[in-house]
C-alpha atoms as a PDB file:
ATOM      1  CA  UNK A   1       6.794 -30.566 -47.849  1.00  0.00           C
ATOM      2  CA  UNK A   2       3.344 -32.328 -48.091  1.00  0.00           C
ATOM      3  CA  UNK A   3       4.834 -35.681 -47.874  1.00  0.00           C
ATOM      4  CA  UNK A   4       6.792 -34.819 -44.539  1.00  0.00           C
ATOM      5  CA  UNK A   5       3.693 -33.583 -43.228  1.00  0.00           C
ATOM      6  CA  UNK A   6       1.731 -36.547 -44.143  1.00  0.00           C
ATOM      7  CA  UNK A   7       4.320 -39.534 -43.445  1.00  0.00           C
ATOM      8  CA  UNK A   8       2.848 -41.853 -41.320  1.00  0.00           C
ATOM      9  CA  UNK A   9       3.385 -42.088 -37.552  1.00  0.00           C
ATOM     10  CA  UNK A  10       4.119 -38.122 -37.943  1.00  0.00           C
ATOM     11  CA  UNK A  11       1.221 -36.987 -35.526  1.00  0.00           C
ATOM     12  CA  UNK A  12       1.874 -39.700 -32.994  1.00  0.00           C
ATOM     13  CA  UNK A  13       5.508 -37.980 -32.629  1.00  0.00           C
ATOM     14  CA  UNK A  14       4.468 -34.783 -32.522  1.00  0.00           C
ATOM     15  CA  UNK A  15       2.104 -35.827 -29.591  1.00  0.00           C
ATOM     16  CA  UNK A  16       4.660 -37.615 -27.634  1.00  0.00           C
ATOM     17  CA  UNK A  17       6.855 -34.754 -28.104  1.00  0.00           C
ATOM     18  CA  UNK A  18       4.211 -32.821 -26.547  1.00  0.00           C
ATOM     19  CA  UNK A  19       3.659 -34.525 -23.469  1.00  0.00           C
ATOM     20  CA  UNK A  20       7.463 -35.035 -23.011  1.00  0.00           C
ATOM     21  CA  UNK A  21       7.282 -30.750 -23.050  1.00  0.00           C
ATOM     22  CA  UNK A  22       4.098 -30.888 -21.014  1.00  0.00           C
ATOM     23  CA  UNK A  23       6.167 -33.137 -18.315  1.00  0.00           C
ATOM     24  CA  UNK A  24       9.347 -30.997 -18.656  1.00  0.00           C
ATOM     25  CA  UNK A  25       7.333 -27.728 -17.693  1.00  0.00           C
ATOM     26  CA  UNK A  26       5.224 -29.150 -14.955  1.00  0.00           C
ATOM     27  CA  UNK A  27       8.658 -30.093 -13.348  1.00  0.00           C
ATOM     28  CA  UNK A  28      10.202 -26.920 -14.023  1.00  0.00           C
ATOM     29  CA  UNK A  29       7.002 -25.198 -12.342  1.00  0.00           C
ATOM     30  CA  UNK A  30       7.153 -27.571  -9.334  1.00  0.00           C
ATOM     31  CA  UNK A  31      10.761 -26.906  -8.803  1.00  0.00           C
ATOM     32  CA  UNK A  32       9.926 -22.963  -9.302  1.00  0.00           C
ATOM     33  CA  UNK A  33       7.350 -23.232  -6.906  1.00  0.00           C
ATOM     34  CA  UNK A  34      10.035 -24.662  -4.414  1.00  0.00           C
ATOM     35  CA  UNK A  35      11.924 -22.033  -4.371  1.00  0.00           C
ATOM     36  CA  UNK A  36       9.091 -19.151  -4.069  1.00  0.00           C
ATOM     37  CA  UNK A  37       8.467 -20.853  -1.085  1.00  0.00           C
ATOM     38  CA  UNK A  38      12.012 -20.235   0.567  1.00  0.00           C
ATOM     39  CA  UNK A  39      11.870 -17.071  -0.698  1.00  0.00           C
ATOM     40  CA  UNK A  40       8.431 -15.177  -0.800  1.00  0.00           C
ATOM     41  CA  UNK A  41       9.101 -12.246  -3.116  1.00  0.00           C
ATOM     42  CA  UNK A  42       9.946 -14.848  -6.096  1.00  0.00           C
ATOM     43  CA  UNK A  43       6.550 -14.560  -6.480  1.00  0.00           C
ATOM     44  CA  UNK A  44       6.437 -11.093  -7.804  1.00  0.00           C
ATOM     45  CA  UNK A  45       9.149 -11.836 -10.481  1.00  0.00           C
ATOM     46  CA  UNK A  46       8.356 -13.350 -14.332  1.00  0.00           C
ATOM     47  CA  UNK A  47       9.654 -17.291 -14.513  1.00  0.00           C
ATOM     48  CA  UNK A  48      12.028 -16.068 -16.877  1.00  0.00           C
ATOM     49  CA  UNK A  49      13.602 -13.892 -14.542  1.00  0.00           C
ATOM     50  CA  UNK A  50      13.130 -16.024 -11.967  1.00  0.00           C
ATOM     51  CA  UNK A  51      15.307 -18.595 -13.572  1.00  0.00           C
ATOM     52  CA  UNK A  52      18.306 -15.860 -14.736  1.00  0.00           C
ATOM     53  CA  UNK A  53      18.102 -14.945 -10.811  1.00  0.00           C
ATOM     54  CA  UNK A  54      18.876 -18.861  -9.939  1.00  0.00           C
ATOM     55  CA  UNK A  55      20.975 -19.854 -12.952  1.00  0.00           C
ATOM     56  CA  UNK A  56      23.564 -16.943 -11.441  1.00  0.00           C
ATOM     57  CA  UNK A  57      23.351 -17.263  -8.137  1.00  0.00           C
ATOM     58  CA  UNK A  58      26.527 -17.778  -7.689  1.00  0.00           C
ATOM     59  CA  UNK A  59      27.102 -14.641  -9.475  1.00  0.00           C
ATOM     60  CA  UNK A  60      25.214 -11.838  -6.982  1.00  0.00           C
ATOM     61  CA  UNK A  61      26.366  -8.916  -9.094  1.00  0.00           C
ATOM     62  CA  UNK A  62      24.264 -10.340 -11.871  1.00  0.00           C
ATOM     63  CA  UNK A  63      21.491 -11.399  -9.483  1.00  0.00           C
ATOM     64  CA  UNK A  64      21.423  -7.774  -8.647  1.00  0.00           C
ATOM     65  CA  UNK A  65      19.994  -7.096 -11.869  1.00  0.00           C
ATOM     66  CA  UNK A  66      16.624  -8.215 -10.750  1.00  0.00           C
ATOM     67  CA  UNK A  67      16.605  -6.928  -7.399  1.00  0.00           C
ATOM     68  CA  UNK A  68      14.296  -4.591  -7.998  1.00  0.00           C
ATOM     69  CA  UNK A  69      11.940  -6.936  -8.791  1.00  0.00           C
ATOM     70  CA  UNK A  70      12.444  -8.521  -5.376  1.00  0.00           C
ATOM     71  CA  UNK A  71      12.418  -5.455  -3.450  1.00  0.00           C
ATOM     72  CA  UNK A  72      10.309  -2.758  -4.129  1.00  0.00           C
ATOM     73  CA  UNK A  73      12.078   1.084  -3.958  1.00  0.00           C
ATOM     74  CA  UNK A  74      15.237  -0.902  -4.522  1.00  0.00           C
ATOM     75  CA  UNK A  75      17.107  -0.224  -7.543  1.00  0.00           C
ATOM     76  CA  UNK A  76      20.405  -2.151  -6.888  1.00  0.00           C
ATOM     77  CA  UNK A  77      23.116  -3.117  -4.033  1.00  0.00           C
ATOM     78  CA  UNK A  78      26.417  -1.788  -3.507  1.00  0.00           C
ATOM     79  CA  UNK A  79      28.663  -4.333  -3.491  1.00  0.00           C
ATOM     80  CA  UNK A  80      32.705  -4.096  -2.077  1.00  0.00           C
ATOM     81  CA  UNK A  81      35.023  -3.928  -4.430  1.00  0.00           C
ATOM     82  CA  UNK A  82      38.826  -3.072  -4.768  1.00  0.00           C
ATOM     83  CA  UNK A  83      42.136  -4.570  -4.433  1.00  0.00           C
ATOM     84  CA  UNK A  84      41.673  -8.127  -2.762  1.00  0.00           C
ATOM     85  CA  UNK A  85      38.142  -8.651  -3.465  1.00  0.00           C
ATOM     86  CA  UNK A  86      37.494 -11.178  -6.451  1.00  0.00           C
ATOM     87  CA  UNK A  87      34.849 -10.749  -9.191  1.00  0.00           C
ATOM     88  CA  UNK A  88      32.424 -11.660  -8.969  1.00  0.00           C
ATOM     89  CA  UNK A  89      31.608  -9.595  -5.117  1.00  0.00           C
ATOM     90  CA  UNK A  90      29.688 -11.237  -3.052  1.00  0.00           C
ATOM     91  CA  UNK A  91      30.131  -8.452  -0.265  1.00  0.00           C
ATOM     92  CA  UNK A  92      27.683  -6.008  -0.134  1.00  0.00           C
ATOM     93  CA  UNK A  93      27.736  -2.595   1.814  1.00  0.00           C
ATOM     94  CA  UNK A  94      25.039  -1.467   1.269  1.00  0.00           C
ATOM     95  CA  UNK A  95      21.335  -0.804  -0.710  1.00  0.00           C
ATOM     96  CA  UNK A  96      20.743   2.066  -3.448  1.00  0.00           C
ATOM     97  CA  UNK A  97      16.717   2.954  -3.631  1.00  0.00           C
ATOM     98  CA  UNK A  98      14.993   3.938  -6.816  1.00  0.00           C
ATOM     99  CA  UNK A  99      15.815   7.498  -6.086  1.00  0.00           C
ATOM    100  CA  UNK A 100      19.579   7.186  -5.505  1.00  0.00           C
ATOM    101  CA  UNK A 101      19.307   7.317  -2.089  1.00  0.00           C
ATOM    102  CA  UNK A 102      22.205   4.895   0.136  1.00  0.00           C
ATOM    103  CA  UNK A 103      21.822   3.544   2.943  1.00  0.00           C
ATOM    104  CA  UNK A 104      24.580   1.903   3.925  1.00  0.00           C
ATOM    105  CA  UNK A 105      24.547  -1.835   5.923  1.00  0.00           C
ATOM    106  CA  UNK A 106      25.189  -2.062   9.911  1.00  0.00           C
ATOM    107  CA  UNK A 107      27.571  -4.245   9.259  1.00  0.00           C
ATOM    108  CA  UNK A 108      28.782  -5.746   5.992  1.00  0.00           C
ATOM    109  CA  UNK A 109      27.159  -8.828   3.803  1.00  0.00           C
ATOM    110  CA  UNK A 110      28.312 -11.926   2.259  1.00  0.00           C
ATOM    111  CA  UNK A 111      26.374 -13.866  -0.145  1.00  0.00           C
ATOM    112  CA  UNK A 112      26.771 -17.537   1.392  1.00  0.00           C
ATOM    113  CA  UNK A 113      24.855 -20.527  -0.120  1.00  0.00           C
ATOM    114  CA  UNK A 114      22.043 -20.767  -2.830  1.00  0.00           C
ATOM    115  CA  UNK A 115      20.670 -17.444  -3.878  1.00  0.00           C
ATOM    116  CA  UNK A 116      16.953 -18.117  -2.187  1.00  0.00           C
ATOM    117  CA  UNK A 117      18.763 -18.652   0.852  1.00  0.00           C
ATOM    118  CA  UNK A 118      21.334 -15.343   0.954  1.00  0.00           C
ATOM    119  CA  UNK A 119      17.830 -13.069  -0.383  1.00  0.00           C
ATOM    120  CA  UNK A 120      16.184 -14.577   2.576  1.00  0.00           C
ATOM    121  CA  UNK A 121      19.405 -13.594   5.010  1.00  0.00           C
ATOM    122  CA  UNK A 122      19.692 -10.028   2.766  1.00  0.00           C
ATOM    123  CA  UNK A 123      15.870  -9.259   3.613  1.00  0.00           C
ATOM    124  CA  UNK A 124      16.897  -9.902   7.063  1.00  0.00           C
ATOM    125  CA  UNK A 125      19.530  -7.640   7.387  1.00  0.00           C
ATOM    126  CA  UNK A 126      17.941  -4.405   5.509  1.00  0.00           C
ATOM    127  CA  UNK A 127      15.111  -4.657   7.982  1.00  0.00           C
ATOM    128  CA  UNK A 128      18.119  -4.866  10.258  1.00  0.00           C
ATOM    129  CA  UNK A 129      19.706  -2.100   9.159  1.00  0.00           C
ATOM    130  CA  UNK A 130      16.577   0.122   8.789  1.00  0.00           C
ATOM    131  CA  UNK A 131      15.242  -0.524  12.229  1.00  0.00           C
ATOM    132  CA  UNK A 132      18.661   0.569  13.767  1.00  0.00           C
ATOM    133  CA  UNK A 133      18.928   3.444  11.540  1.00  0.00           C
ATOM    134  CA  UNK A 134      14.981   4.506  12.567  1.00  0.00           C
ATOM    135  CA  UNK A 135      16.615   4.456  16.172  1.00  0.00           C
ATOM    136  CA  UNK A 136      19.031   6.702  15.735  1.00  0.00           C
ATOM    137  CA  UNK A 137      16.611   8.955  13.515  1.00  0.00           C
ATOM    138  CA  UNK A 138      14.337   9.008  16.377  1.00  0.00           C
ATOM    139  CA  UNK A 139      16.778   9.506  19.127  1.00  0.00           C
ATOM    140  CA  UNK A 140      18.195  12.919  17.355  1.00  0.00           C
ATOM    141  CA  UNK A 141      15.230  13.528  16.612  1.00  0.00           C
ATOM    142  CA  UNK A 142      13.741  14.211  19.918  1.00  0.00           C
ATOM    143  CA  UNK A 143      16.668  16.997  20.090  1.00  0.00           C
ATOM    144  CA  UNK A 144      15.451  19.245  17.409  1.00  0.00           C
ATOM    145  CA  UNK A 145      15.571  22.847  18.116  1.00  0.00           C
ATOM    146  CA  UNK A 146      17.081  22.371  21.766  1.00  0.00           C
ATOM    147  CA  UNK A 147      19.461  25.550  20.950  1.00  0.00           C
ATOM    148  CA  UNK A 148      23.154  25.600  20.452  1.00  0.00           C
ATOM    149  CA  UNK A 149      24.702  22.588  19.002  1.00  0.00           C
ATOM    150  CA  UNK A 150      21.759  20.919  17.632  1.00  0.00           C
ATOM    151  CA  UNK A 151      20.720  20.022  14.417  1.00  0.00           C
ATOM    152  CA  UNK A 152      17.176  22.357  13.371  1.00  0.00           C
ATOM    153  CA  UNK A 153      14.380  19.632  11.516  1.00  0.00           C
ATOM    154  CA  UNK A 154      15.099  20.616   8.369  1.00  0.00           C
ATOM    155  CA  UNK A 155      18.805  19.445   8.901  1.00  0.00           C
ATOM    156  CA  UNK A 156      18.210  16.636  10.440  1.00  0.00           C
ATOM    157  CA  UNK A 157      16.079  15.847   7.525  1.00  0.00           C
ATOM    158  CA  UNK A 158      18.775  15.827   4.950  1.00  0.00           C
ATOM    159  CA  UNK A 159      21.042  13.033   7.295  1.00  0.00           C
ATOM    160  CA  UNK A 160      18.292  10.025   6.667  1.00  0.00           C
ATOM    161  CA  UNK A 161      16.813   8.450   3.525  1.00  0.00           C
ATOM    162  CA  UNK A 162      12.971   9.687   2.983  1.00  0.00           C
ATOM    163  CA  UNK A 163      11.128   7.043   4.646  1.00  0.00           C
ATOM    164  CA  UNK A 164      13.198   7.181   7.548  1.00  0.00           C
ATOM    165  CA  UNK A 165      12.602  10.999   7.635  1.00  0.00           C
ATOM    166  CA  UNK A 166       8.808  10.395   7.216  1.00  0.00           C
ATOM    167  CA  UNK A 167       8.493   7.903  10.191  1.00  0.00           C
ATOM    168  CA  UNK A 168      11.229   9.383  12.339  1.00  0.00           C
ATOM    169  CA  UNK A 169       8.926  12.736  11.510  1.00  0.00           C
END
């Protein structure tokens, strides 16, 4: 053991070997950087995550793993599934938050291209999807207790998710 520690040339390896891993992660951490700049909320997930999320990308039902890491209140997406639809989905109906609540999309998604790309187009669409549900929150709202054949607050409470309640409120 002493003599492979000692053989001669042994420390110049072991430095060369470091800067080859010293060049190898500055890459890696450029190329990271790359793609936290497509996609902003990158920067709130580990590197290690970061790199399951773009090694499956191809794979959004294993992406979804980490999108509450992305998004936060998100726990995970419902994706379509069923006869005709291959695995992996890469349709998704709709989101799920942290406490179970669904709000389903305006209109359907599909997961097209690399994975920073679709997030970007998937952020796009909840806001979407939230701003047209806030409209309709707001428009019944305006009706509450009109009489007969209206829906009283605390009914019209239980059709939205919670933060749509709050701001249509």
């Amino acid at each position: 053991m002493i003599n492979a520690c000692t053989y001669d040339g042994r420390e110049e390896i072991l430095n060369t070997f470091f800067k080859e891993i010293e060049t190898c992660e500055k890459a890696l951490n450029e190329y990271l950087e790359q793609k936290k700049k497509i996609f902003s909320r990158f920067y709130f997930v580990s590197n290690q995550n970061l790199l399951d999320i773009l090694s499956n990308g191809q794979n959004p039902e294993k992406v979804d793993e980490f999108i509450g890491d992305c998004f936060d209140g998100l726990k995970n997406l419902k994706f379509k599934k069923g006869p005709g639809y291959k695995y992996p989905s890469k349709v998704i109906q709709g989101m799920i938050s942290n406490e179970g609540e669904y709000v389903p999309f305006s209109n359907e998604f599909e997961c097209v291209g690399a994975v920073e790309n679709y997030l970007c187009d998937l952020e796009r669409m909840m806001q979407k999807t939230l701003r047209d549900v806030l409209e309709i929150a707001k428009t019944t709202a305006d009706s509450w207790d009109l009489g007969e054949g209206f829906k009283k607050r605390h009914e019209w409470l239980e059709d939205y998710c919670a933060q749509i309640s709050l701001l249509g409120t």
